[in-house]
C-alpha atoms as a PDB file:
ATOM      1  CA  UNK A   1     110.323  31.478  65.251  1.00  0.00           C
ATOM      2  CA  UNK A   2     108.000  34.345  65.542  1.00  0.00           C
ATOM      3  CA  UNK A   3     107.189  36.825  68.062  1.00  0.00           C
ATOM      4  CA  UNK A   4     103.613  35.574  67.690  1.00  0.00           C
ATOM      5  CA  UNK A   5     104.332  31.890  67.421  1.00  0.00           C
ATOM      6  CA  UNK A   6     106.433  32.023  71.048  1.00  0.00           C
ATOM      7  CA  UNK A   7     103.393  33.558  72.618  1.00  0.00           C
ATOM      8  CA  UNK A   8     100.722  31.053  71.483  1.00  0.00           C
ATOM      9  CA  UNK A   9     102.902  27.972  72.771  1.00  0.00           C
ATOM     10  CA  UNK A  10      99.989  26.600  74.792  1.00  0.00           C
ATOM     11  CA  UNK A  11     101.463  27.815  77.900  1.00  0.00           C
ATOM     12  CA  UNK A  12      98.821  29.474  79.537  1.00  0.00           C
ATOM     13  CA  UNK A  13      98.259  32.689  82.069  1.00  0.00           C
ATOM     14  CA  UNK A  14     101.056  31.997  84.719  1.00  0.00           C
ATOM     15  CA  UNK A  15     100.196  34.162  88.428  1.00  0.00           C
ATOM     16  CA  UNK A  16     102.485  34.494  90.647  1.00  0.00           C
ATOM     17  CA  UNK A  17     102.676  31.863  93.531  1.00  0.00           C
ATOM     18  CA  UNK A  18     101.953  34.623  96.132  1.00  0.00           C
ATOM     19  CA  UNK A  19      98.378  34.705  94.829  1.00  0.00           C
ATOM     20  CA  UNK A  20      98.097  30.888  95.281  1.00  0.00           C
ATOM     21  CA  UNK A  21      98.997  31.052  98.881  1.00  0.00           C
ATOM     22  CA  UNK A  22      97.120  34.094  99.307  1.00  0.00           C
ATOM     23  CA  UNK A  23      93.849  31.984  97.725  1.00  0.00           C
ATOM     24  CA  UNK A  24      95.314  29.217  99.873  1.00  0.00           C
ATOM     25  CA  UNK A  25      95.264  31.118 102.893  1.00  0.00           C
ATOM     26  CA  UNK A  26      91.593  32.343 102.395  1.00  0.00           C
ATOM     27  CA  UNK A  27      90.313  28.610 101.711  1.00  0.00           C
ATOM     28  CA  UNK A  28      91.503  27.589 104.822  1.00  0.00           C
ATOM     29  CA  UNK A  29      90.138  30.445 106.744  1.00  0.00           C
ATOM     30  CA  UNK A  30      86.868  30.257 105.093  1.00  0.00           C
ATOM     31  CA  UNK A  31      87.108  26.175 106.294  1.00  0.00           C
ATOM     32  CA  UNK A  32      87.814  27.261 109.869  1.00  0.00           C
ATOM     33  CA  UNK A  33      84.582  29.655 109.681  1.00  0.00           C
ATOM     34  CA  UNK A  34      82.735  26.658 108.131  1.00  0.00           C
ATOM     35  CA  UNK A  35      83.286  24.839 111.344  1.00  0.00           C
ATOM     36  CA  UNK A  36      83.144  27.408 113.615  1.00  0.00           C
ATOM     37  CA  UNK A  37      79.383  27.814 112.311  1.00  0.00           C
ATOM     38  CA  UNK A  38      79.074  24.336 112.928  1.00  0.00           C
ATOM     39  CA  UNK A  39      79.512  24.874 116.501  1.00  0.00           C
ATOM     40  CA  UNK A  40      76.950  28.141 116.179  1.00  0.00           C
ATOM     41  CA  UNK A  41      73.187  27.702 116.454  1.00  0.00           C
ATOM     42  CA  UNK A  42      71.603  29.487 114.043  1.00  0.00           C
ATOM     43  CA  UNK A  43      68.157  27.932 113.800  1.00  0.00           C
ATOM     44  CA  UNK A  44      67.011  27.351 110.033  1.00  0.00           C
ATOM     45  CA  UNK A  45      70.284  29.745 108.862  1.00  0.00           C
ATOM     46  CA  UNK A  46      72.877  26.930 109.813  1.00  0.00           C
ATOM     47  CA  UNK A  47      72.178  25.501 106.386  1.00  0.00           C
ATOM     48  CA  UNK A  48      72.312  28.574 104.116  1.00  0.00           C
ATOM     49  CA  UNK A  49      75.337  30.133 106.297  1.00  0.00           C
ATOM     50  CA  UNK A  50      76.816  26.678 105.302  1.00  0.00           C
ATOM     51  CA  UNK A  51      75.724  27.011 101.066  1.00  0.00           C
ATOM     52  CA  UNK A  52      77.299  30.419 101.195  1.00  0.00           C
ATOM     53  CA  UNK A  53      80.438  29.654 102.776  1.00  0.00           C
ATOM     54  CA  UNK A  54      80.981  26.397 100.789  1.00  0.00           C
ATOM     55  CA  UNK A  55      79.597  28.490  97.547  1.00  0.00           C
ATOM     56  CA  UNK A  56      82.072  31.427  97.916  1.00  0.00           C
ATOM     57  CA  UNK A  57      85.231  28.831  98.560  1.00  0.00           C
ATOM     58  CA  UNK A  58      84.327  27.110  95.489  1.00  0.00           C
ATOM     59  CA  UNK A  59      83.756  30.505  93.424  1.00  0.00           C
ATOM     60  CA  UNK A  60      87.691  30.993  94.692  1.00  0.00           C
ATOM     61  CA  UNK A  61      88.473  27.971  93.517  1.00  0.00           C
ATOM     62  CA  UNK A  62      87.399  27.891  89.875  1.00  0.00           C
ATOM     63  CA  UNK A  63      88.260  31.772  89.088  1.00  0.00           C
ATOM     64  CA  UNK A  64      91.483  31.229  90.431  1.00  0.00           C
ATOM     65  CA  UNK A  65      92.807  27.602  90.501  1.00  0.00           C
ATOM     66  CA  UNK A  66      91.079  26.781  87.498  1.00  0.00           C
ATOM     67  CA  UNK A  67      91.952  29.905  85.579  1.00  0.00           C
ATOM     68  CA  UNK A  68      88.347  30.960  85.055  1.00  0.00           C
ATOM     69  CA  UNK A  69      89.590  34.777  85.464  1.00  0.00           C
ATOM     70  CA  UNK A  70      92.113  34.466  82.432  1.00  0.00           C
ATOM     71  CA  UNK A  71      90.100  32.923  79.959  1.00  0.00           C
ATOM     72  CA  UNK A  72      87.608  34.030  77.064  1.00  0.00           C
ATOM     73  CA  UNK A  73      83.944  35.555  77.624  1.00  0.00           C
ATOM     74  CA  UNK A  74      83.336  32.686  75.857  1.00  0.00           C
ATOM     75  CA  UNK A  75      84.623  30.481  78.740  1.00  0.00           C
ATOM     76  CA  UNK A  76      83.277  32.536  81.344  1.00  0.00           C
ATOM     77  CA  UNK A  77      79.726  32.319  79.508  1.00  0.00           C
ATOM     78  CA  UNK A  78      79.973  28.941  79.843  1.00  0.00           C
ATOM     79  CA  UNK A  79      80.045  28.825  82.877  1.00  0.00           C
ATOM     80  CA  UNK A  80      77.496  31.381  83.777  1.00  0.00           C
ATOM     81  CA  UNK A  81      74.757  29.590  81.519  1.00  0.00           C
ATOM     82  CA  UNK A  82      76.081  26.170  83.674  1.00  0.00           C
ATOM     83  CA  UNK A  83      75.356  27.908  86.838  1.00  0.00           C
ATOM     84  CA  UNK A  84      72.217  29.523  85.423  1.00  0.00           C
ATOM     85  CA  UNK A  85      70.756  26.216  84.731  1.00  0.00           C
ATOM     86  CA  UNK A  86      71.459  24.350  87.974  1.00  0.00           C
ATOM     87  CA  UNK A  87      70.227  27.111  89.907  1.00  0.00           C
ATOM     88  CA  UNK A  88      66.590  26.670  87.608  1.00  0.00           C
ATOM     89  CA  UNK A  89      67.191  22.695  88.469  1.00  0.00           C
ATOM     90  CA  UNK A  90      67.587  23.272  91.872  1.00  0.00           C
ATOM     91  CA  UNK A  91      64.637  25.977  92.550  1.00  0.00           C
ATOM     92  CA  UNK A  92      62.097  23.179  90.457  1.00  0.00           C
ATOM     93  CA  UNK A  93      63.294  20.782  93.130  1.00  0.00           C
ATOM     94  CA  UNK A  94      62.808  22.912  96.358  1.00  0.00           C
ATOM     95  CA  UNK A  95      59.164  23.657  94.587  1.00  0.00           C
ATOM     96  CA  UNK A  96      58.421  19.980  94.663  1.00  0.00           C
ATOM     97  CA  UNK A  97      59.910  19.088  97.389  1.00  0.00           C
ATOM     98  CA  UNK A  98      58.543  21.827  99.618  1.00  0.00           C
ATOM     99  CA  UNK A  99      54.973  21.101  97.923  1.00  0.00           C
ATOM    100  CA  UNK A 100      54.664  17.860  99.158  1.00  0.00           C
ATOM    101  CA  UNK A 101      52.422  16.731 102.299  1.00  0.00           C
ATOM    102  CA  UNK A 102      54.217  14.665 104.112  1.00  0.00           C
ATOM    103  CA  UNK A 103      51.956  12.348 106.368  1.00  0.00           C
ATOM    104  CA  UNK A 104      52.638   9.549 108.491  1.00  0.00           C
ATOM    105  CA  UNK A 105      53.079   5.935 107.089  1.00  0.00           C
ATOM    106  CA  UNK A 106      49.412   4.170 106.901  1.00  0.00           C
ATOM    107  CA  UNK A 107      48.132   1.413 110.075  1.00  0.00           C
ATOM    108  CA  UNK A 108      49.659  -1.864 109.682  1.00  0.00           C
ATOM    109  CA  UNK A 109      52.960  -0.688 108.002  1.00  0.00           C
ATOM    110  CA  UNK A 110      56.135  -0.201 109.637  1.00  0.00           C
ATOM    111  CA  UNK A 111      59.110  -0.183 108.350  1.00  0.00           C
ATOM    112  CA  UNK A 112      61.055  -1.015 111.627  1.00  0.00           C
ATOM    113  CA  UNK A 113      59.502  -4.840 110.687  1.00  0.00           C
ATOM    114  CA  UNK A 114      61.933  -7.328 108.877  1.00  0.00           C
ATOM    115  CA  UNK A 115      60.684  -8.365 105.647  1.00  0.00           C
ATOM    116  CA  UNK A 116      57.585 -10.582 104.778  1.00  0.00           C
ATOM    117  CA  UNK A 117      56.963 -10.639 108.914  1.00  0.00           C
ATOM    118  CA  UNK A 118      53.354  -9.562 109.509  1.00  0.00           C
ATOM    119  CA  UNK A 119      53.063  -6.486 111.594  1.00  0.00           C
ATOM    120  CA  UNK A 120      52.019  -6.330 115.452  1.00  0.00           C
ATOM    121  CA  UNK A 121      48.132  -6.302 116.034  1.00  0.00           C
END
């Protein structure tokens, strides 16, 4: 057997376990902050302090866990264009959804009422 051959075996990058516990270590102290925020009124921030928190923890988990860091440009393109296009999804729905005019539900509805019961005069 080849050098080569014994090096492509499929095998993959292997990282030492001290950087798992060390990613490990940082997910659950990023989950502790996530609560402790909970607990912290921030007015109209408690949401985004939230998205950030949950979006770095999941950036650690696919560079790391899912080898993301190790792998091709190719790979790593991949998942840039992904995250390219959700972010373009999710702006088009914040447009529309912040565009709307919400107004209250026209005289003789309401949707407390069972069904097919006439409402209250």
């Amino acid at each position: 057997m080849s050098d080569h051959a014994s090096h492509s075996s499929g095998a993959g990058h292997v990282s030492p376990i001290s950087l798992y516990i060390t990613i490990f270590a940082a997910l659950m102290v990023l989950t502790a902050v996530t609560v402790g925020a909970a607990f912290v009124d921030l007015g109209q921030f408690n949401f985004s302090v939230a998205m950030l928190i949950a979006g770095f923890k999941a950036s650690l988990v696919v560079w790391y866990f899912m080898h993301v860091k190790y792998q091709s440009h190719l790979t790593k393109l991949t998942l840039a264009t992904g995250m390219f296009f959700l972010a373009i999804l999710l702006g088009m729905m914040l447009i529309d959804y912040t565009s709307k005019d919400f107004t209250a539900m026209p005289k003789g509805t309401d949707p407390t009422s069972e069904m097919g019961a006439p409402a209250a005069h």
